[in-house]
C-alpha atoms as a PDB file:
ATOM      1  CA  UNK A   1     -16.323  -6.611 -11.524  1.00  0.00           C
ATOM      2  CA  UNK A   2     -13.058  -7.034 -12.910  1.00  0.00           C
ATOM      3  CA  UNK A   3     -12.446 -11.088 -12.328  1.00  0.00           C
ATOM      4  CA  UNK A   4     -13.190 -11.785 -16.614  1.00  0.00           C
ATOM      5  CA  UNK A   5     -10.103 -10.304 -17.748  1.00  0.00           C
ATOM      6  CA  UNK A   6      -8.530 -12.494 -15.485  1.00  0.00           C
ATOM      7  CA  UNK A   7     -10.184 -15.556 -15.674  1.00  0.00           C
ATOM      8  CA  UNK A   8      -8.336 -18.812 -16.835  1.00  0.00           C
ATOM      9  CA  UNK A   9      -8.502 -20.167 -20.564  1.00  0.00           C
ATOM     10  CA  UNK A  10     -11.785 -21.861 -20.724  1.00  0.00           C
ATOM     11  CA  UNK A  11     -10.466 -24.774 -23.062  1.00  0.00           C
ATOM     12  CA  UNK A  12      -6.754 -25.078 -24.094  1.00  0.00           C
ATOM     13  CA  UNK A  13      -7.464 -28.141 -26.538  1.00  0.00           C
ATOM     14  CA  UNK A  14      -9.962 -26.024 -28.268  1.00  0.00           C
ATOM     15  CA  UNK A  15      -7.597 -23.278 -28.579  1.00  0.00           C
ATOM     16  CA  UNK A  16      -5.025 -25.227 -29.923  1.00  0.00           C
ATOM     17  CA  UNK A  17      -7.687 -26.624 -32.451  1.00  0.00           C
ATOM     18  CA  UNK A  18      -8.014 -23.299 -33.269  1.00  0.00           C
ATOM     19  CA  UNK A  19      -4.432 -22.476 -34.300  1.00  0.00           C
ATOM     20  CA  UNK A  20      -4.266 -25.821 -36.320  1.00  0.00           C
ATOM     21  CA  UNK A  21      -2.318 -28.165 -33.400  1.00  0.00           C
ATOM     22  CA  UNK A  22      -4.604 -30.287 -32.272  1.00  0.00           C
ATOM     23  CA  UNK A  23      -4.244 -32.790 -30.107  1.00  0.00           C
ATOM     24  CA  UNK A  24      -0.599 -30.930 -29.397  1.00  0.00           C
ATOM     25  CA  UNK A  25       0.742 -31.189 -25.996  1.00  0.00           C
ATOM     26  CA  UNK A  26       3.211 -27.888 -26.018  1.00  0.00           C
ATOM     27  CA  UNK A  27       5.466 -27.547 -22.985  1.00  0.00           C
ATOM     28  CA  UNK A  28       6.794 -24.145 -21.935  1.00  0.00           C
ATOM     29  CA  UNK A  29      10.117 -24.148 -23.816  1.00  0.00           C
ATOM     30  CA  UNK A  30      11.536 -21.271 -26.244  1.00  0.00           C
ATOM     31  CA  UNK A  31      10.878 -23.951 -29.083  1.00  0.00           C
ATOM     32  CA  UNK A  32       7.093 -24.467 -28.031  1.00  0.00           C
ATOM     33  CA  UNK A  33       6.726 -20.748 -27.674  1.00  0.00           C
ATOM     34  CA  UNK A  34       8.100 -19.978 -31.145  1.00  0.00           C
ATOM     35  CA  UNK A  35       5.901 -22.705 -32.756  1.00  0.00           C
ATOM     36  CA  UNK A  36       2.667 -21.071 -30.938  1.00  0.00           C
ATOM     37  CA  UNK A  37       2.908 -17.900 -32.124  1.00  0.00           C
ATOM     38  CA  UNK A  38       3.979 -18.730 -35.330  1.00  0.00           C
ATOM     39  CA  UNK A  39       0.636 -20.770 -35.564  1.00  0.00           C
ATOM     40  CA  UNK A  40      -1.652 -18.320 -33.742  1.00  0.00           C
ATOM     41  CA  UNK A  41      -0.497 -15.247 -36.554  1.00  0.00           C
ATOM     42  CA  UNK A  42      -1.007 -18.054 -39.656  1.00  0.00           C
ATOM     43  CA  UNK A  43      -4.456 -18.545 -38.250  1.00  0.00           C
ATOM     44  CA  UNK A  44      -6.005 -15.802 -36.530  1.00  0.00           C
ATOM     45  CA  UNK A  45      -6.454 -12.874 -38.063  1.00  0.00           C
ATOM     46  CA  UNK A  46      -5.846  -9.394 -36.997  1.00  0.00           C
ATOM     47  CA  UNK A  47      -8.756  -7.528 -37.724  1.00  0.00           C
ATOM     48  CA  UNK A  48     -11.181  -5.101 -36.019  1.00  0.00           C
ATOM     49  CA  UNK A  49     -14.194  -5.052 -37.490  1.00  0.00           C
ATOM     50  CA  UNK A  50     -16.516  -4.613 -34.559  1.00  0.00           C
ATOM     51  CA  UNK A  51     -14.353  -1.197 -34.034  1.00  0.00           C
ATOM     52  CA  UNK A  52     -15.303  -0.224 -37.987  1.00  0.00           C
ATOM     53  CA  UNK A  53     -18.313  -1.768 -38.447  1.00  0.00           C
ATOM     54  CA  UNK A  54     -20.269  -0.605 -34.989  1.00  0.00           C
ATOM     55  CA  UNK A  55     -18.103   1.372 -32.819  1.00  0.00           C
ATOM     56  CA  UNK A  56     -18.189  -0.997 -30.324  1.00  0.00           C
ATOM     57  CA  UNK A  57     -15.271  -1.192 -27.485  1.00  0.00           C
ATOM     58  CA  UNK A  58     -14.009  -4.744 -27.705  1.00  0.00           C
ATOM     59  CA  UNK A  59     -14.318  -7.119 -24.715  1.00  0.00           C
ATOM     60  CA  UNK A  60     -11.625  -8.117 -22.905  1.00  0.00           C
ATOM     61  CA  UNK A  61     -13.352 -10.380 -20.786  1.00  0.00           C
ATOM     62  CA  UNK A  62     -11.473 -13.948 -21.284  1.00  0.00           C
ATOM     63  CA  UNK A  63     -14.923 -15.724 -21.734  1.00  0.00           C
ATOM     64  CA  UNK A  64     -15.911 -13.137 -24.765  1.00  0.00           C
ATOM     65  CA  UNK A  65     -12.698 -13.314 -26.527  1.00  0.00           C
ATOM     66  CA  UNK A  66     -12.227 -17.084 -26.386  1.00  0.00           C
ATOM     67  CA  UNK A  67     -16.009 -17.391 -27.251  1.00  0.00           C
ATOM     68  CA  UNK A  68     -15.240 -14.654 -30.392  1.00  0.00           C
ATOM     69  CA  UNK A  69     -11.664 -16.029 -31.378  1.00  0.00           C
ATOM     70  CA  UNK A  70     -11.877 -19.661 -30.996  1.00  0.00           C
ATOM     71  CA  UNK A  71     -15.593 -20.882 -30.853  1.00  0.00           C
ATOM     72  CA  UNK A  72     -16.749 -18.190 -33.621  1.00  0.00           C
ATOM     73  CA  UNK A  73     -13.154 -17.911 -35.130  1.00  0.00           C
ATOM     74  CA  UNK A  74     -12.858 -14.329 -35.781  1.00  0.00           C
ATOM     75  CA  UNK A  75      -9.603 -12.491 -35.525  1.00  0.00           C
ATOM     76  CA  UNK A  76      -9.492  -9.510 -33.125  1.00  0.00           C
ATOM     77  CA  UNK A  77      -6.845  -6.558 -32.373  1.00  0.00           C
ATOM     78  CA  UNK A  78      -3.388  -5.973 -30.190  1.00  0.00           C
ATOM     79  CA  UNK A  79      -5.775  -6.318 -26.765  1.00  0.00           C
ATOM     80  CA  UNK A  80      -8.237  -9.146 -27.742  1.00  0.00           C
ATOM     81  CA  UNK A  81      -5.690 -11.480 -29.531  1.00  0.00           C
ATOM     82  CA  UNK A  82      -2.534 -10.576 -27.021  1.00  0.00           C
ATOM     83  CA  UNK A  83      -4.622 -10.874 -24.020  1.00  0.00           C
ATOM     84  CA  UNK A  84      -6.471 -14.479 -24.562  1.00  0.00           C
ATOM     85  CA  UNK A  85      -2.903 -15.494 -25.868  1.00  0.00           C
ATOM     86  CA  UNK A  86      -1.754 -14.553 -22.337  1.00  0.00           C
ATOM     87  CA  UNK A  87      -4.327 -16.439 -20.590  1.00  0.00           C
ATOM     88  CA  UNK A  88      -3.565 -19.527 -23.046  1.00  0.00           C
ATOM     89  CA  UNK A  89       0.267 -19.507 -22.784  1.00  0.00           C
ATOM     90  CA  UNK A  90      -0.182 -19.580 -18.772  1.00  0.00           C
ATOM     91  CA  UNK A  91      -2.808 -22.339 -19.303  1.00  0.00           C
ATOM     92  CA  UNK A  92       0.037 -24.140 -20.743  1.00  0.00           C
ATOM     93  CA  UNK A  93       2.373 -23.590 -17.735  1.00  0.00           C
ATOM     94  CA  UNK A  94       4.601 -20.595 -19.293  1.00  0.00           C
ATOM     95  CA  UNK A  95       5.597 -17.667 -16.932  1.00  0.00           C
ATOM     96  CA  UNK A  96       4.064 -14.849 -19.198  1.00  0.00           C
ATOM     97  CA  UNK A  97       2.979 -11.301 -18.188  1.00  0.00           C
ATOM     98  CA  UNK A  98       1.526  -8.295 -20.344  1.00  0.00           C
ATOM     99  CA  UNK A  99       3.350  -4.917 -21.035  1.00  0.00           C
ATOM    100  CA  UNK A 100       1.597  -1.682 -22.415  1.00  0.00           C
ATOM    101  CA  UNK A 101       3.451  -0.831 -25.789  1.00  0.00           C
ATOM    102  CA  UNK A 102       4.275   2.637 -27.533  1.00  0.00           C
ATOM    103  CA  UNK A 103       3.878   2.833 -31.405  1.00  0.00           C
ATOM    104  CA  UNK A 104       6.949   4.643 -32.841  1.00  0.00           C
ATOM    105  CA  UNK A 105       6.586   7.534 -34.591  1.00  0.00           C
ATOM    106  CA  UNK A 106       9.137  10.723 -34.527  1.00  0.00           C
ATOM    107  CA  UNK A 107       8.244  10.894 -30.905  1.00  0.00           C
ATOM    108  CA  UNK A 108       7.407   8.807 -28.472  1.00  0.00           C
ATOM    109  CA  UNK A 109       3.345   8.572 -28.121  1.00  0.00           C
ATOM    110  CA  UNK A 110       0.833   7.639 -25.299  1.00  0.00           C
ATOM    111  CA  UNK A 111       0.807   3.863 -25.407  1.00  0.00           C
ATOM    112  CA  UNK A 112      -1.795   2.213 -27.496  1.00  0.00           C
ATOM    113  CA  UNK A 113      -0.744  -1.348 -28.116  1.00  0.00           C
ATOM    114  CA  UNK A 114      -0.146  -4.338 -25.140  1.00  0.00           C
ATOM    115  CA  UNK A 115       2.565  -7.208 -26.185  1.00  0.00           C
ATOM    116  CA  UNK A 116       3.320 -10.462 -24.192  1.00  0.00           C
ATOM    117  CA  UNK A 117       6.667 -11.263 -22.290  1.00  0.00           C
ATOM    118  CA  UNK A 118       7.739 -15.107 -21.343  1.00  0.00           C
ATOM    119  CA  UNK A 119      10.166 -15.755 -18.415  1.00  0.00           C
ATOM    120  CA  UNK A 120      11.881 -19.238 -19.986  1.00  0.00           C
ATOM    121  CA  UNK A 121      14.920 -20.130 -17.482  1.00  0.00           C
ATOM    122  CA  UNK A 122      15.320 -17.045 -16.386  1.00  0.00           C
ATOM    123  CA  UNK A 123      15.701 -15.451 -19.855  1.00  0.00           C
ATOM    124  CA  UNK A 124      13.041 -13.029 -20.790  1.00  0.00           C
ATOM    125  CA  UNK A 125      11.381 -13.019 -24.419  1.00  0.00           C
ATOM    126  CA  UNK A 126       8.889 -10.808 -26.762  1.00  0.00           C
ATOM    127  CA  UNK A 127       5.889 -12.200 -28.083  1.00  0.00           C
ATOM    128  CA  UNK A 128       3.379 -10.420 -30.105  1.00  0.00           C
ATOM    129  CA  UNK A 129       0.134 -11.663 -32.308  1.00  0.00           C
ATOM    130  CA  UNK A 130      -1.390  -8.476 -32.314  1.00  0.00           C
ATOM    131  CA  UNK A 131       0.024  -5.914 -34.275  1.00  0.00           C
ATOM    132  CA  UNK A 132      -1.375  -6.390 -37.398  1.00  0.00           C
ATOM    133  CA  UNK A 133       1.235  -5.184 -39.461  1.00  0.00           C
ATOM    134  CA  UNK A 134       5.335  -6.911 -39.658  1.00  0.00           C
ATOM    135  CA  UNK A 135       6.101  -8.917 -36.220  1.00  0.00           C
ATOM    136  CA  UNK A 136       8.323 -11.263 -35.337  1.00  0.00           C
ATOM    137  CA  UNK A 137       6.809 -14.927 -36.671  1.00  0.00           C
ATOM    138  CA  UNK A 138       7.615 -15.694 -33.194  1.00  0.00           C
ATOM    139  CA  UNK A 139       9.780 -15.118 -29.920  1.00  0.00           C
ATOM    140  CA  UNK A 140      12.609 -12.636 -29.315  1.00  0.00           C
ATOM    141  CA  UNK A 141      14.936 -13.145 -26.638  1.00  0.00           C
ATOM    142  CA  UNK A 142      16.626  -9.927 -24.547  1.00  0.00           C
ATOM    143  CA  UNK A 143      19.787  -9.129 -25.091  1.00  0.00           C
ATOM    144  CA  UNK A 144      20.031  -8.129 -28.562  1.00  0.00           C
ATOM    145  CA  UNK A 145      20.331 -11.622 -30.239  1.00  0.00           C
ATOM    146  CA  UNK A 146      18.544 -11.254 -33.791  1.00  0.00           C
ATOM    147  CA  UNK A 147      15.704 -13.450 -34.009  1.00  0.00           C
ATOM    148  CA  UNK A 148      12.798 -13.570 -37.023  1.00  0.00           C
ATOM    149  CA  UNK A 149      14.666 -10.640 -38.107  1.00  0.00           C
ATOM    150  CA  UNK A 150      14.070  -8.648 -35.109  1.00  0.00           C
ATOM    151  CA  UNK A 151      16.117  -8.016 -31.766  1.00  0.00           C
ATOM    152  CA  UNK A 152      15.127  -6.495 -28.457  1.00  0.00           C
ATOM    153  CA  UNK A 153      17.506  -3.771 -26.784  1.00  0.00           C
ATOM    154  CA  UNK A 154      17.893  -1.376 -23.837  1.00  0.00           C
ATOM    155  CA  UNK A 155      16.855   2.352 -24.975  1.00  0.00           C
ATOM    156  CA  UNK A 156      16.982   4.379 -22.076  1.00  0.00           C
ATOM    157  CA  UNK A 157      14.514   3.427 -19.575  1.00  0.00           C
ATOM    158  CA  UNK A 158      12.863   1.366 -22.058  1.00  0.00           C
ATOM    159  CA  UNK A 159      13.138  -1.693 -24.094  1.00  0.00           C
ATOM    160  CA  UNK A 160      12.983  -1.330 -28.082  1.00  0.00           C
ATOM    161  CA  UNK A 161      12.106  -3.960 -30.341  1.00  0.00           C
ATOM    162  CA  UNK A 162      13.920  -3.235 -33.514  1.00  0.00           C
ATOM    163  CA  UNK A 163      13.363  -4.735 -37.177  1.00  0.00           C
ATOM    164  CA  UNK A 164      16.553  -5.508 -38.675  1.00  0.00           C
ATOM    165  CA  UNK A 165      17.054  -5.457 -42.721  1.00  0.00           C
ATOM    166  CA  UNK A 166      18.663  -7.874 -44.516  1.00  0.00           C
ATOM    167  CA  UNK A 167      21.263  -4.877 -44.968  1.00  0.00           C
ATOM    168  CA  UNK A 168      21.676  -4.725 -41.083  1.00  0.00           C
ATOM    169  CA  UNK A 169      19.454  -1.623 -40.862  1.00  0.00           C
ATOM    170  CA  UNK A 170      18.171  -1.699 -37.270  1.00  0.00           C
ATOM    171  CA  UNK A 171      14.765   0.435 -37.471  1.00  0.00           C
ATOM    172  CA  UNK A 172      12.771   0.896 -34.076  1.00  0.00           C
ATOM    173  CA  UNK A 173       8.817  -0.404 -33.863  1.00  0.00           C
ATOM    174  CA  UNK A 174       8.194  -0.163 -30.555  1.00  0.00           C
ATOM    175  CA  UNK A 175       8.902   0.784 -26.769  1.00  0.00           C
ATOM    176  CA  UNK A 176       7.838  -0.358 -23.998  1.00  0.00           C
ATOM    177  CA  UNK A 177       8.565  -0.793 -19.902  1.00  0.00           C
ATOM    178  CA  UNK A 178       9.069  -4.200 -18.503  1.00  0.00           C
ATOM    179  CA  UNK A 179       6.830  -3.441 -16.067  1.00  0.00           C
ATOM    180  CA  UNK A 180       4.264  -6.326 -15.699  1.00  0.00           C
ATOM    181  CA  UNK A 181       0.799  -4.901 -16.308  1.00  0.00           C
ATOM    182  CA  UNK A 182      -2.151  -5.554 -14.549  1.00  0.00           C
ATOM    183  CA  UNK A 183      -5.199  -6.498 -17.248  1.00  0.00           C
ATOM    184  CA  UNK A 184      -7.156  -3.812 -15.800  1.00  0.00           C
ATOM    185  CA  UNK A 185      -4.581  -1.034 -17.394  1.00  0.00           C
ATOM    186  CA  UNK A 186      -5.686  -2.654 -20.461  1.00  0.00           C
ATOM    187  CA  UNK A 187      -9.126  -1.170 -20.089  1.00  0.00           C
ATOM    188  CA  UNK A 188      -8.776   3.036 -20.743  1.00  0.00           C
ATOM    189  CA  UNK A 189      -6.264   1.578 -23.443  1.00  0.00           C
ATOM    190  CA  UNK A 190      -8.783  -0.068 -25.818  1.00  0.00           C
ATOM    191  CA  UNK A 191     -11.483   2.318 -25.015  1.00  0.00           C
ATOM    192  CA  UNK A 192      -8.949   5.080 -26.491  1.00  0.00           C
ATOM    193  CA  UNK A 193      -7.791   2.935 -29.176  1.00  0.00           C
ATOM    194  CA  UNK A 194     -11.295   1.990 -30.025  1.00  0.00           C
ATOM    195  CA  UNK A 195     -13.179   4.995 -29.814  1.00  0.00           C
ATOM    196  CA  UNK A 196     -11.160   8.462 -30.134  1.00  0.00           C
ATOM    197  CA  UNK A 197     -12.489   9.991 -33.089  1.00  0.00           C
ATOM    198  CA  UNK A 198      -9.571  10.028 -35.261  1.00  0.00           C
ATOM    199  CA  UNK A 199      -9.134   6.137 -34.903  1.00  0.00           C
ATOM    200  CA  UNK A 200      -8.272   4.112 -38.108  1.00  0.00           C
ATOM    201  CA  UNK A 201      -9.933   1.159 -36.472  1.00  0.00           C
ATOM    202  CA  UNK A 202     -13.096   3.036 -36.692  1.00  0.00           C
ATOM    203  CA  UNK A 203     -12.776   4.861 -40.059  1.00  0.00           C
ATOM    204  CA  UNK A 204     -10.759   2.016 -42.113  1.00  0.00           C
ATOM    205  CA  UNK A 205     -11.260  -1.776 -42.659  1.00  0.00           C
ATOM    206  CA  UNK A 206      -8.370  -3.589 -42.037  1.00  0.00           C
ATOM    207  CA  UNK A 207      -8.341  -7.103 -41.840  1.00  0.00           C
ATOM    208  CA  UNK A 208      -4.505  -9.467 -42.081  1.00  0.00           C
ATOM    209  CA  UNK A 209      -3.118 -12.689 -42.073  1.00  0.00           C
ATOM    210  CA  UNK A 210       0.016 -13.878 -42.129  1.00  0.00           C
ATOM    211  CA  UNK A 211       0.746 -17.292 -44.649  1.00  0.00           C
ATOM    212  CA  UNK A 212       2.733 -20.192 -44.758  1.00  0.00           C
ATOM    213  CA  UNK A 213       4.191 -18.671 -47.778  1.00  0.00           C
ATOM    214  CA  UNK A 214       2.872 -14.985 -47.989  1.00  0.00           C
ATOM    215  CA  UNK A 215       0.232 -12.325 -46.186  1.00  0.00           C
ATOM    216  CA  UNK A 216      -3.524 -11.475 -47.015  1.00  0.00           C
ATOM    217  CA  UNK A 217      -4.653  -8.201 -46.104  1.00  0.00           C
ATOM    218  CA  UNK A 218      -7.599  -5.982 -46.643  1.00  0.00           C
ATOM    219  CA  UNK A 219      -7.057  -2.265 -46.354  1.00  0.00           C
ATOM    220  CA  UNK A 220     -10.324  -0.290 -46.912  1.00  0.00           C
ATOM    221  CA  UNK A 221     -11.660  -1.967 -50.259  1.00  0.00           C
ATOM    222  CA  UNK A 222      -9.074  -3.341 -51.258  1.00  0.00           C
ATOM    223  CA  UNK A 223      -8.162  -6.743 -50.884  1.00  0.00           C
ATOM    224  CA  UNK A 224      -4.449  -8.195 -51.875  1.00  0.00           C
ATOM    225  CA  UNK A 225      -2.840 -11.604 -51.667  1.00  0.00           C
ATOM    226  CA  UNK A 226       0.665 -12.740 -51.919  1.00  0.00           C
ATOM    227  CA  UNK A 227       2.279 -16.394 -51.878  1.00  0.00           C
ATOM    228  CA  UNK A 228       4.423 -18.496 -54.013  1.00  0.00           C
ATOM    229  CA  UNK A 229       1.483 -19.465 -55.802  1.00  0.00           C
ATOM    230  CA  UNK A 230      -0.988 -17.016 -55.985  1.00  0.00           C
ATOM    231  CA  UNK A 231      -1.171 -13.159 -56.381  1.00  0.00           C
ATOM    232  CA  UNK A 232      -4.460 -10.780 -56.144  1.00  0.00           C
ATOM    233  CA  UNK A 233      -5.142  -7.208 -55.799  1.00  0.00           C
ATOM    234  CA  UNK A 234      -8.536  -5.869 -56.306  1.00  0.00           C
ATOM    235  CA  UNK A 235     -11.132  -3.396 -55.071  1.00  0.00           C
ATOM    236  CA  UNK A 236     -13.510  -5.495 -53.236  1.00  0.00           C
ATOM    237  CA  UNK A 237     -17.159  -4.697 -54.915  1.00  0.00           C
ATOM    238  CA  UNK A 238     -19.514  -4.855 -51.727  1.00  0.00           C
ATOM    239  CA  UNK A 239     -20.353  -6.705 -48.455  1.00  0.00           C
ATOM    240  CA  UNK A 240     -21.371  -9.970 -49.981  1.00  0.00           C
ATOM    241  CA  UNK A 241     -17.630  -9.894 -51.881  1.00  0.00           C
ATOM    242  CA  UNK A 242     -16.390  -9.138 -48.776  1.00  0.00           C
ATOM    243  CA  UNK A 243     -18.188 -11.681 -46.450  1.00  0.00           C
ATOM    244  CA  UNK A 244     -16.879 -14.449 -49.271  1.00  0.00           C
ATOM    245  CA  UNK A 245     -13.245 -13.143 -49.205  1.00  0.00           C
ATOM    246  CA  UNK A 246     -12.880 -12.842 -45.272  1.00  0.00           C
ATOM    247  CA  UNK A 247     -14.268 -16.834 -45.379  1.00  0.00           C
ATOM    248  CA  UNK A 248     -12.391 -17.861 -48.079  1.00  0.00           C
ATOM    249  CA  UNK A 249      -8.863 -16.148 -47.455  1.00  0.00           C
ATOM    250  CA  UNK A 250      -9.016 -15.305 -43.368  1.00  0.00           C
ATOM    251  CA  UNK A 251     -11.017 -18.291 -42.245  1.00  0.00           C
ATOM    252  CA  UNK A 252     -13.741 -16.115 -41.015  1.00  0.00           C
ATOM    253  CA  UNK A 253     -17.302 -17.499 -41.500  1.00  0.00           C
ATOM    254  CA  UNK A 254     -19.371 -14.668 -43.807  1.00  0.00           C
ATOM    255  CA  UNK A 255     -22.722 -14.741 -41.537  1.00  0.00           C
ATOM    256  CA  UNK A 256     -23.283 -11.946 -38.360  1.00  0.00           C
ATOM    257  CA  UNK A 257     -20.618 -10.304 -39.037  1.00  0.00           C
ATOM    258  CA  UNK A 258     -20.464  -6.575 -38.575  1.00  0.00           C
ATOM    259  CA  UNK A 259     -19.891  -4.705 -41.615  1.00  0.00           C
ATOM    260  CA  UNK A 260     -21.357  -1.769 -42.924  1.00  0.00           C
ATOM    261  CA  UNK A 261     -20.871  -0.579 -46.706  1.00  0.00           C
ATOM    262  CA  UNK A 262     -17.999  -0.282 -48.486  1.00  0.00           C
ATOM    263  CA  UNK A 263     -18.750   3.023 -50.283  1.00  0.00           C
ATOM    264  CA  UNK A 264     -16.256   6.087 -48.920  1.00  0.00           C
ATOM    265  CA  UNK A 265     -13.587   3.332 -48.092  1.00  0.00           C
ATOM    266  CA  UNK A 266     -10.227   4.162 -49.532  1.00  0.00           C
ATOM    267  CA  UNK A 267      -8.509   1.932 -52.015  1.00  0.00           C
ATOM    268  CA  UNK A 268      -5.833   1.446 -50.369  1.00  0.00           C
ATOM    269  CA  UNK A 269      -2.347  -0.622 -50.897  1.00  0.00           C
ATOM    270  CA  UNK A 270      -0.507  -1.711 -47.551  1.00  0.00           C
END
């Protein structure tokens, strides 16, 4: 019943077609790891509009997110976009296993976000292309080493990954064991994520890319932009302004999507 979400990548060529490498032949090195994720978060988006725009509970079935991500190219959230990276980075040969993440707040909450660990030469590193909000533009090894402005160190019985400021302000993002889990713990996860009643993902549009040179986001009707050569923010009007924008700015094509209108949406500025 279970076998999908563990099911090998269908195609890795395609999926590396799909993150703008193709013909690539990555080997499972830190370098190789830090180019893939920097390549899978400035070409998938995060976004979960099946969550918003039908209450559905995503798939996790390997078959249904590859067919979704890569041969439709939508985006997807923390369990659809980390979990078909897991099943492409061990396509590739890398020694990679999910962990079940807790959100900060001022307390430490049930844990509603998954994240991807590497085993590279015995070192262990943090990947994540799911959070849709400021990650690390690619790996970060243990120990405490900054990398992509972020480091990962022992809290407890946990490991935190911390965003340091340019000011050497270390601020906590997340917790989590490093405890390998099994894709079926994924399951209760994104049903709670995706349908509890006060869910953003079901009340709130939210739709982000990370650029070469900037970020695109859309938070409720509002869409901004910003790069070194362009800068937008604006209430989006309706669906068919919408459908352009996600094609034109996120690379995801306007038709079958599911939207619903835009009217009650806040305005809102990340």
């Amino acid at each position: 019943m279970y076998e999908e979400l563990c099911a090998p990548l269908p195609d890795a060529g395609a999926y590396l077609e799909r993150i703008g490498l193709p013909g690539a032949r990555p080997e499972p090195t830190v370098q190789w790891l830090d180019r893939l994720i920097h390549a899978q978060l400035t070409h998938v988006p995060f976004e979960a509009m099946d969550c918003w725009g039908r209450g559905d509970v995503p798939s996790l079935s390997v078959e249904d997110l590859f067919d979704k991500i890569v041969r439709r190219r939508r985006g997807g959230y923390c369990f659809e976009l980390n979990s078909l990276m897991l099943a492409f980075l061990r396509a590739l040969g890398f020694d990679a296993y999910i962990v079940t993440v807790h959100l900060l707040r001022d307390f430490v909450p049930p844990p509603a976000h998954c994240a991807v660990v590497c085993v590279i030469d015995g070192e262990k590193y943090f990947c994540d292309v799911g959070y849709g909000g400021p990650v690390p533009d690619g790996c970060v090894k243990y120990g405490g080493s900054l990398s992509h402005g972020y480091r990962v160190v022992g809290d407890g019985d946990y490991r935190c990954l911390e965003r340091v400021d340019d000011d050497g302000t270390a601020r906590k993002v997340m917790l989590y064991s490093d405890v390998p889990a099994p894709n079926v713990d994924l399951i209760p996860l994104n049903y709670y994520v995706s349908q509890r009643p006060d869910s953003s993902f079901r009340s709130v549009l939210n739709v982000n890319l990370r650029l070469e040179d900037g970020s695109a986001w859309i938070r409720g009707k509002r869409f901004c932009l910003r790069s070194a050569g362009q800068s937008v923010d604006r209430e989006l009007r309706d669906t068919d302004d919408l459908r352009e924008v996600l094609e034109r700015f996120f690379g995801i094509p306007g038709e079958g999507l599911p939207l619903r209108a835009l009217d009650g949406q806040p305005g809102i500025t990340p």
